[in-house]
N, C-alpha and C. Protein backbone atom coordinates (compact mmCIF):
# COMPACT_ATOMS: atom_id res chain seq x y z
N UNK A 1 76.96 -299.62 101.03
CA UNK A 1 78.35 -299.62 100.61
C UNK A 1 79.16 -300.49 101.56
N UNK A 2 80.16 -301.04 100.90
CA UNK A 2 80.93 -302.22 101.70
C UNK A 2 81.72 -301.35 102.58
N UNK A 3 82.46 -301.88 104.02
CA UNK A 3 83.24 -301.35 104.35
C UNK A 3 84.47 -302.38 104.69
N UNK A 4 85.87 -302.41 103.78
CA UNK A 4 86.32 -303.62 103.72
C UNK A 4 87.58 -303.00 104.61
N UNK A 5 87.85 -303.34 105.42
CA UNK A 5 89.26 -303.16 106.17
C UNK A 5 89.83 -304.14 107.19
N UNK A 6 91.01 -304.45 107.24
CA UNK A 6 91.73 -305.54 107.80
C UNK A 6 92.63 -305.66 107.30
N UNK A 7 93.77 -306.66 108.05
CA UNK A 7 94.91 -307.37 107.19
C UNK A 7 94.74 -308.93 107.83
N UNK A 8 95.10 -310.07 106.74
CA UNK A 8 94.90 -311.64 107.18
C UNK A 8 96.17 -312.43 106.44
N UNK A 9 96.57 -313.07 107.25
CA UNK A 9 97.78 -313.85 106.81
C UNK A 9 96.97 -315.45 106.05
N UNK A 10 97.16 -315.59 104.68
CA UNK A 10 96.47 -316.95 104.44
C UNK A 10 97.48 -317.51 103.53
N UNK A 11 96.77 -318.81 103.25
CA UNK A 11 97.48 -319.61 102.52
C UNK A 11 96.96 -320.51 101.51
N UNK A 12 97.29 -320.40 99.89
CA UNK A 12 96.25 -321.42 99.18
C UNK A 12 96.50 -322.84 99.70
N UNK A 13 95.78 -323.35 99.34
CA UNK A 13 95.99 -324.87 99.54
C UNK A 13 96.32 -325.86 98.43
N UNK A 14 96.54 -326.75 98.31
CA UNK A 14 97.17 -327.67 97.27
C UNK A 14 96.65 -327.59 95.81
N UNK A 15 95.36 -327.21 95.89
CA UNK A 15 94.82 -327.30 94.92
C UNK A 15 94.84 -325.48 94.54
N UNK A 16 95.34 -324.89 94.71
CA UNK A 16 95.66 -323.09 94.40
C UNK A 16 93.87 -322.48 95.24
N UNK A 17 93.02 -323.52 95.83
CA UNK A 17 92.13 -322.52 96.55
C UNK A 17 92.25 -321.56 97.48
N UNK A 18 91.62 -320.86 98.32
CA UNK A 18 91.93 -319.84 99.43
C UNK A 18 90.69 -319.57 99.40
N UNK A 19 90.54 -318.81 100.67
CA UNK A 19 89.62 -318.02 101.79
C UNK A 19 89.16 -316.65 101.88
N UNK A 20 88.10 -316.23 101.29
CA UNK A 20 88.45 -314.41 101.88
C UNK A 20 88.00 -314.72 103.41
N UNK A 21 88.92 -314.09 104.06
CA UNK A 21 88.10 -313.72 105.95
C UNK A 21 86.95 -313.71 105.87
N UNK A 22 86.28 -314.46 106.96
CA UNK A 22 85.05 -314.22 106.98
C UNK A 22 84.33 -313.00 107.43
N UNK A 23 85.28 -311.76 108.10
CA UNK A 23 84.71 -310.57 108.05
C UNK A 23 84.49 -310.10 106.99
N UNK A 24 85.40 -310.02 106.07
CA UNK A 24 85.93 -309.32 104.62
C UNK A 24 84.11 -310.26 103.58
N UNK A 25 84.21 -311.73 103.71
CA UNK A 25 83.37 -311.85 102.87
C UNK A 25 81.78 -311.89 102.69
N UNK A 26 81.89 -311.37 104.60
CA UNK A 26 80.47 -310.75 104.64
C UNK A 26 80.42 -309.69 104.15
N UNK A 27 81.07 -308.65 104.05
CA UNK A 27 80.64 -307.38 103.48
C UNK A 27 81.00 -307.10 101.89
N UNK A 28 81.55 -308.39 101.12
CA UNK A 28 81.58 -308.40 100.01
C UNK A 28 79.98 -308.90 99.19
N UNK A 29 79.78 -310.10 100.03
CA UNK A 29 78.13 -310.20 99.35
C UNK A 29 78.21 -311.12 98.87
N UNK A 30 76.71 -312.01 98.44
CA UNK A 30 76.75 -313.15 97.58
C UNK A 30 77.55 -313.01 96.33
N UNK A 31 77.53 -311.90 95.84
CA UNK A 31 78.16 -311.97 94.31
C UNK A 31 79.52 -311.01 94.25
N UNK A 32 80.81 -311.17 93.90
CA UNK A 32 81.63 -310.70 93.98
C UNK A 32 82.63 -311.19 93.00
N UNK A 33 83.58 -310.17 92.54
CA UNK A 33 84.50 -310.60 91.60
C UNK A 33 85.84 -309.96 91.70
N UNK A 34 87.06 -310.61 90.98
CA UNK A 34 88.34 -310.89 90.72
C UNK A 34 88.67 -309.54 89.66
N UNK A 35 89.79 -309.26 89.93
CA UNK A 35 90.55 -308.33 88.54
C UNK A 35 91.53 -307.78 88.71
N UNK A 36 92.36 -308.01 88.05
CA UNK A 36 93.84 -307.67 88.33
C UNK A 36 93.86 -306.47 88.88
N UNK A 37 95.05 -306.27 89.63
CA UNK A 37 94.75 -304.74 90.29
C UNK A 37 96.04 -304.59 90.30
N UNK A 38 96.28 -302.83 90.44
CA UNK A 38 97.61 -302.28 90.34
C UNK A 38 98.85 -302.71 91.44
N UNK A 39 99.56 -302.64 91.25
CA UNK A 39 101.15 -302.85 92.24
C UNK A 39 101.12 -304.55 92.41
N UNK A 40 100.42 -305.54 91.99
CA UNK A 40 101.12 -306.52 91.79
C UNK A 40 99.92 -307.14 93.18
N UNK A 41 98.73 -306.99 92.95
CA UNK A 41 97.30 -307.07 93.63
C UNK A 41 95.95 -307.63 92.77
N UNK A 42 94.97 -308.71 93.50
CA UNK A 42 94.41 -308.73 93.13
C UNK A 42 92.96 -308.42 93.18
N UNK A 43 92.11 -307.48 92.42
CA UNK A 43 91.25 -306.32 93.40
C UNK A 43 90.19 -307.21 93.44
N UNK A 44 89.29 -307.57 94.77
CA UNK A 44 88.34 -308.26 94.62
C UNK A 44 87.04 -307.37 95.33
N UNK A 45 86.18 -306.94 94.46
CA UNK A 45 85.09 -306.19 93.92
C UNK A 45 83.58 -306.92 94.77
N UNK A 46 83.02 -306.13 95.18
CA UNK A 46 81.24 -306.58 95.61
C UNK A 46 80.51 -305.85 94.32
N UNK A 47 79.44 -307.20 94.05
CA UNK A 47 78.62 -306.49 92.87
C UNK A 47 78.46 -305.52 92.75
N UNK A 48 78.06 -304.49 93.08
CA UNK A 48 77.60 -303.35 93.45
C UNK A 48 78.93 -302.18 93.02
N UNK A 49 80.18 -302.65 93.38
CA UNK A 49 81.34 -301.45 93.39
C UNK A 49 81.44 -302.29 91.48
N UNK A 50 81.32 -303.20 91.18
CA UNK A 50 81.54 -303.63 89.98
C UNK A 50 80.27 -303.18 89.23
N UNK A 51 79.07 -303.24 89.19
CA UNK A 51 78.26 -302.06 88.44
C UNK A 51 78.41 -300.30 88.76
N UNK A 52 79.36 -299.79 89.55
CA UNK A 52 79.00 -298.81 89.82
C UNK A 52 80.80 -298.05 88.93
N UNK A 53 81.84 -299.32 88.72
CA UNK A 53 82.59 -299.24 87.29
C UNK A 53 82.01 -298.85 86.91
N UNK A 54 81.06 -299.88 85.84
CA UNK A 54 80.83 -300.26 84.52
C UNK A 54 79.80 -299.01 84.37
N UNK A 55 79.07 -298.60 85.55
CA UNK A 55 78.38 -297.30 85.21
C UNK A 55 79.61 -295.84 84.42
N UNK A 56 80.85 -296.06 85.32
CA UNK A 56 81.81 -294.87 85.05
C UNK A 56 82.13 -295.11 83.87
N UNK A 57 82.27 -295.93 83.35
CA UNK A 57 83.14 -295.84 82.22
C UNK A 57 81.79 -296.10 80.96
N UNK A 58 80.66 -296.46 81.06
CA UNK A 58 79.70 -296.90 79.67
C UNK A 58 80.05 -295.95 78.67
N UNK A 59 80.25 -294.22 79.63
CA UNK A 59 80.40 -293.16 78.55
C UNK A 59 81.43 -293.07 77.65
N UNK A 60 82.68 -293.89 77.43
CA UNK A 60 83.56 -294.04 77.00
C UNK A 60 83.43 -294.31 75.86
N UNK A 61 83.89 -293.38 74.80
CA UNK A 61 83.44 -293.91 73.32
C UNK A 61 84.53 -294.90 72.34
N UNK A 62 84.40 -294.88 71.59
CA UNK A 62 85.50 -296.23 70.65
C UNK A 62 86.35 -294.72 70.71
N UNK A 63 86.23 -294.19 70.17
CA UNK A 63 87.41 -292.83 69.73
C UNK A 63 87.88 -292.32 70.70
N UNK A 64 87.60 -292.33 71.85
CA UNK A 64 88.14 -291.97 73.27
C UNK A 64 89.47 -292.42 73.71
N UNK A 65 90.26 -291.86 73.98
CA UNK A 65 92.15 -292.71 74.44
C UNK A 65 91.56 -293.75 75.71
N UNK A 66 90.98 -293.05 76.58
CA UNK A 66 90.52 -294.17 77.53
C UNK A 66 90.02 -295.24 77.29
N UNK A 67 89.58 -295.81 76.28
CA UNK A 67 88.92 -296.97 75.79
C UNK A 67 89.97 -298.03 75.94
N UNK A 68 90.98 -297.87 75.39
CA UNK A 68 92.10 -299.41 75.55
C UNK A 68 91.95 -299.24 77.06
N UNK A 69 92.27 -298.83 77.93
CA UNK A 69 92.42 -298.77 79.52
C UNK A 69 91.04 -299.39 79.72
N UNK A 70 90.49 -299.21 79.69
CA UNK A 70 88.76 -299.77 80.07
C UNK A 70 88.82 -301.59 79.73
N UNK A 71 89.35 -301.48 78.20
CA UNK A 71 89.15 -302.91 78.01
C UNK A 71 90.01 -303.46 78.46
N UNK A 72 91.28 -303.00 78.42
CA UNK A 72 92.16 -303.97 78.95
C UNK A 72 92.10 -303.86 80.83
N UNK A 73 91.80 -303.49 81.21
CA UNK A 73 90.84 -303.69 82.87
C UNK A 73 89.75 -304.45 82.79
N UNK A 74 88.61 -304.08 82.05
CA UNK A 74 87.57 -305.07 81.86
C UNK A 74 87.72 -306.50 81.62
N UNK A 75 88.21 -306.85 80.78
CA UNK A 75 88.87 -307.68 80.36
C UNK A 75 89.49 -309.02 81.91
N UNK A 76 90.26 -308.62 82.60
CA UNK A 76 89.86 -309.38 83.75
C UNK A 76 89.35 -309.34 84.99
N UNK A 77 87.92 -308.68 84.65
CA UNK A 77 87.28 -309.08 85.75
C UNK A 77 86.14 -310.03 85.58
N UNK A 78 86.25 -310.88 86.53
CA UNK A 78 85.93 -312.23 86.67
C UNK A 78 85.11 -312.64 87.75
N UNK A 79 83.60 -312.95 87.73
CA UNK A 79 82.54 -313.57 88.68
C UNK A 79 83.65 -314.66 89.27
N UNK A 80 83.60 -314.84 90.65
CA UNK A 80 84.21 -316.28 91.04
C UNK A 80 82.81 -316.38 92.19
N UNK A 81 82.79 -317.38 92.01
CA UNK A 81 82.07 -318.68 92.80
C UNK A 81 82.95 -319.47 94.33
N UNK A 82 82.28 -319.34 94.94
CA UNK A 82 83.11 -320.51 96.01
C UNK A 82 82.51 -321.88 96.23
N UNK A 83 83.54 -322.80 96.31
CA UNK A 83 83.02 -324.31 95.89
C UNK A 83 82.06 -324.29 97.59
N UNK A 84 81.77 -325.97 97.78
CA UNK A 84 80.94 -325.69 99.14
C UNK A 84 81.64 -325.77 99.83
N UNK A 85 82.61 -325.52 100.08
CA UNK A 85 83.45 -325.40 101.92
C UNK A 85 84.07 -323.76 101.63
N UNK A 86 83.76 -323.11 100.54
CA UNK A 86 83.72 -321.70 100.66
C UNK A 86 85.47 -321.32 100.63
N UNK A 87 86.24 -322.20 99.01
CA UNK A 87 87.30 -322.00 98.78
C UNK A 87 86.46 -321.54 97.40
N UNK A 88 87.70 -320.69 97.00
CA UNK A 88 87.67 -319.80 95.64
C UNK A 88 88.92 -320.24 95.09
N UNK A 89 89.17 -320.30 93.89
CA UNK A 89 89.85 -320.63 92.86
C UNK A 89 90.89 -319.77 92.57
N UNK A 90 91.94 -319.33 92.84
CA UNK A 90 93.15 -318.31 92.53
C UNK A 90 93.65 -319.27 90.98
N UNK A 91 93.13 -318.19 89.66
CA UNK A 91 93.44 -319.00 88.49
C UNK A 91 94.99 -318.94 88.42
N UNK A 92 95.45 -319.58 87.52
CA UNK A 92 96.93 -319.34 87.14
C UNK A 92 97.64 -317.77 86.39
N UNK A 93 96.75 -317.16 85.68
CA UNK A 93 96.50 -315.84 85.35
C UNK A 93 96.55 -314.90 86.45
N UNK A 94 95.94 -314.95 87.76
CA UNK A 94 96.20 -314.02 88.90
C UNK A 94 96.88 -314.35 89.24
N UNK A 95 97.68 -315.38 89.80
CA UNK A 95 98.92 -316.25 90.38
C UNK A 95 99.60 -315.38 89.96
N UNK A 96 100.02 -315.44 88.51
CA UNK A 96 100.94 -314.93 87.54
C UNK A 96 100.97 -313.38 88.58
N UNK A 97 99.64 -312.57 88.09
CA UNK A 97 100.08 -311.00 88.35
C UNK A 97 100.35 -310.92 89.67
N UNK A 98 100.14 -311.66 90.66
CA UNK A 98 100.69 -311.50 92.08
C UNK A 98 101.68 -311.75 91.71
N UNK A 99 102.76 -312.40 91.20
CA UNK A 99 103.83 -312.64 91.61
C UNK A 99 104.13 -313.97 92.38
N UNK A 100 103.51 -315.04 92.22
CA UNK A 100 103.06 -316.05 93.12
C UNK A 100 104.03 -317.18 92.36
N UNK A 101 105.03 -317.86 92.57
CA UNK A 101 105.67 -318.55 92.38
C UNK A 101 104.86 -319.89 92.37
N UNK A 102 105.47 -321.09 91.62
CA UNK A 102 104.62 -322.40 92.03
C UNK A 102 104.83 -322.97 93.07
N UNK A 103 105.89 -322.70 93.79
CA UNK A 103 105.55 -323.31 95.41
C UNK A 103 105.70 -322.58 96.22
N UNK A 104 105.19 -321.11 95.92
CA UNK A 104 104.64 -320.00 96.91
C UNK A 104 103.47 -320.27 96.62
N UNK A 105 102.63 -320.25 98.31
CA UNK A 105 101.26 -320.42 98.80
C UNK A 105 100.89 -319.34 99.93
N UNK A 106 101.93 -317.99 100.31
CA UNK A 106 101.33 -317.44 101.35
C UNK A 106 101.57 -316.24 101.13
N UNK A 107 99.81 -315.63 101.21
CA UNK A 107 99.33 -314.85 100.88
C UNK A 107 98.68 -313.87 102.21
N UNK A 108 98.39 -312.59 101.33
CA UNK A 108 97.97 -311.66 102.35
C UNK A 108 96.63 -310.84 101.77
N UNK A 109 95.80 -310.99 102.77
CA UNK A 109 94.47 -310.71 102.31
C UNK A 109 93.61 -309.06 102.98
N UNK A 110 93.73 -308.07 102.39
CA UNK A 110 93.28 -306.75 103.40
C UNK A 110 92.05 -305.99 102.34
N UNK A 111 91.43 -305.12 103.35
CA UNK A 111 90.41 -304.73 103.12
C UNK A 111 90.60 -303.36 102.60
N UNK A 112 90.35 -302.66 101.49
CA UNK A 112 90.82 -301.79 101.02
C UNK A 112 89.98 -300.35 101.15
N UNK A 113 88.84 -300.26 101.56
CA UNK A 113 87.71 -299.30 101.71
C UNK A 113 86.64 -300.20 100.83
N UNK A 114 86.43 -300.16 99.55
CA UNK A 114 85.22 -300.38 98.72
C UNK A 114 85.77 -302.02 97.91
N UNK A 115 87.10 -302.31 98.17
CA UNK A 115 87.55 -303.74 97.76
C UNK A 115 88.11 -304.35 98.78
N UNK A 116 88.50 -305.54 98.38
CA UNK A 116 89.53 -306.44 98.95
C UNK A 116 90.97 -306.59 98.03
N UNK A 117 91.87 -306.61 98.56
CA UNK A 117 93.22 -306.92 97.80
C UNK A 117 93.94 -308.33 98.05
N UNK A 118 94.38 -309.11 97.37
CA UNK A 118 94.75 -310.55 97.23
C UNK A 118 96.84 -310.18 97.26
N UNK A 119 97.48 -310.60 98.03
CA UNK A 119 98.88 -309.85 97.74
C UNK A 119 99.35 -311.36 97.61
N UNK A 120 100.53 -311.47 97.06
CA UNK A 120 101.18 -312.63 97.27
C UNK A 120 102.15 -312.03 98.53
N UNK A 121 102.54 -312.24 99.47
CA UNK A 121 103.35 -311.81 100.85
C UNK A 121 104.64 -311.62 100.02
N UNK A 122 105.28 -312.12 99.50
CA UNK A 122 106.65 -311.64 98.62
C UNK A 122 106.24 -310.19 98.40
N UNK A 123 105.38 -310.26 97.54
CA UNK A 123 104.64 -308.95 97.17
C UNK A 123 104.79 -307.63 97.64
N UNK A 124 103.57 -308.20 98.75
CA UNK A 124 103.46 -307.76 99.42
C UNK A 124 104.58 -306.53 100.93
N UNK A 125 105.18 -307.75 101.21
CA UNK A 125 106.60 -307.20 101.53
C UNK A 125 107.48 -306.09 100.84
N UNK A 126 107.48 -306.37 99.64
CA UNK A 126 108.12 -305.64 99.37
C UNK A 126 107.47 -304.13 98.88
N UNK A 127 106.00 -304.23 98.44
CA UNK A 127 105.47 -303.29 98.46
C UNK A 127 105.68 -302.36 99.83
N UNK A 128 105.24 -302.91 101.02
CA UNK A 128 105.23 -301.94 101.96
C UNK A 128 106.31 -301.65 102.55
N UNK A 129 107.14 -302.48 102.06
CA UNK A 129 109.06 -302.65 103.05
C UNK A 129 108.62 -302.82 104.25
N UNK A 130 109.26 -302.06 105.06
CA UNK A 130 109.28 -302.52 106.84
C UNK A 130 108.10 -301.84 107.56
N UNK A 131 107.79 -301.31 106.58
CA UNK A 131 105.90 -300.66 107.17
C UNK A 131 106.21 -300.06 108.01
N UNK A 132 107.33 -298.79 108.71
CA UNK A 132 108.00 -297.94 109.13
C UNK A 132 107.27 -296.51 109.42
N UNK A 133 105.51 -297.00 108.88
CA UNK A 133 104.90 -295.46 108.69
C UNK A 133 104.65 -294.14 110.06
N UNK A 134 105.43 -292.98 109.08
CA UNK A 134 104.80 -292.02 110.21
C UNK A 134 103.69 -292.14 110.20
N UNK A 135 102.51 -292.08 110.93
CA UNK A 135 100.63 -292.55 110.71
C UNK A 135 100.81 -291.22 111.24
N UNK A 136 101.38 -289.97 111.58
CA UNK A 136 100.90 -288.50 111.82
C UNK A 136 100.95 -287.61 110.91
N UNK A 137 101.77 -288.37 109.33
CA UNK A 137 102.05 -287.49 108.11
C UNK A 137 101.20 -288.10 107.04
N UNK A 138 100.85 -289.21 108.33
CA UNK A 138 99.56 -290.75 106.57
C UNK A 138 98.10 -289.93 106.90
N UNK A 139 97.88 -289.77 108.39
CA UNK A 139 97.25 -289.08 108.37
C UNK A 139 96.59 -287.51 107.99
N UNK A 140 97.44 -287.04 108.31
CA UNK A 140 97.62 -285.52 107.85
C UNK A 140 97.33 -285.20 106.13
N UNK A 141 98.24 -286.21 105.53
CA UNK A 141 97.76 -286.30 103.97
C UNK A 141 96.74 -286.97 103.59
N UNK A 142 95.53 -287.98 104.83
CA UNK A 142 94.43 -288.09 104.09
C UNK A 142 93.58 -286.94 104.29
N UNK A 143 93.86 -285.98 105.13
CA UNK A 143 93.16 -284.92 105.48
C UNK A 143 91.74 -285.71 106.73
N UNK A 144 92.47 -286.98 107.85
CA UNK A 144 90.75 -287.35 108.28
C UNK A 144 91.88 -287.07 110.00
């Protein structure tokens, strides 16, 4: 099982590529993938946490309410490849759900436990505001 944790300040480059950390993309693995993710994130998956989905949900029948939720999640997740200097492709479709303006390029890259998260720093920011956390009540409510 991956263990993904960190925070990294990056930046696409001209052509919309980017970097996962090279801590982060050792423990993601040769094969890894893209998919929109909640609060305005983009969840990036090691094979393994992405078959171990597709295991949760197979049971899901057509008549099931959960079924639109499945497809429309399924639906973008996406194998990416890194060219050879080990940039990945941020499509215009994830751009979009970050929140990524066309001449916003700086991004924030953290390790989530079993993913990676892609933030656009606008985003991002404003997701966490001034990051002000009591860590004795963050703690206390993970129960560790």
């Amino acid at each position: 099982m991956a263990m993904l944790t960190g925070e990294y300040n990056h930046q696409l480059d001209a052509k919309n590529r980017m970097r996962i950390p090279a801590k982060l993309r050792k423990e993601l693995g040769d094969e890894f993938y893209f998919a929109k993710g909640t609060d305005g994130c983009v969840f990036v998956y090691p094979k393994a946490e992405v078959e171990a989905i597709l295991e949760k949900l197979k049971d899901i029948t057509l008549g099931d309410p959960r079924q639109r939720s499945a497809r429309a999640f399924l639906k973008t997740v996406l194998s990416v490849k890194e060219d050879e200097q080990g940039r990945l492709l941020l499509s215009p479709e994830m751009r979009a759900h970050i929140g990524l303006e066309k001449e916003d390029k700086d991004l924030v890259v953290c390790g989530a436990g079993t993913r990676v998260e892609i933030w656009s720093r606008k985003t991002y920011d404003s997701y966490f505001g001034d990051d002000e956390t009591d860590y004795d009540t963050l703690v206390k409510n993970l129960g560790i």
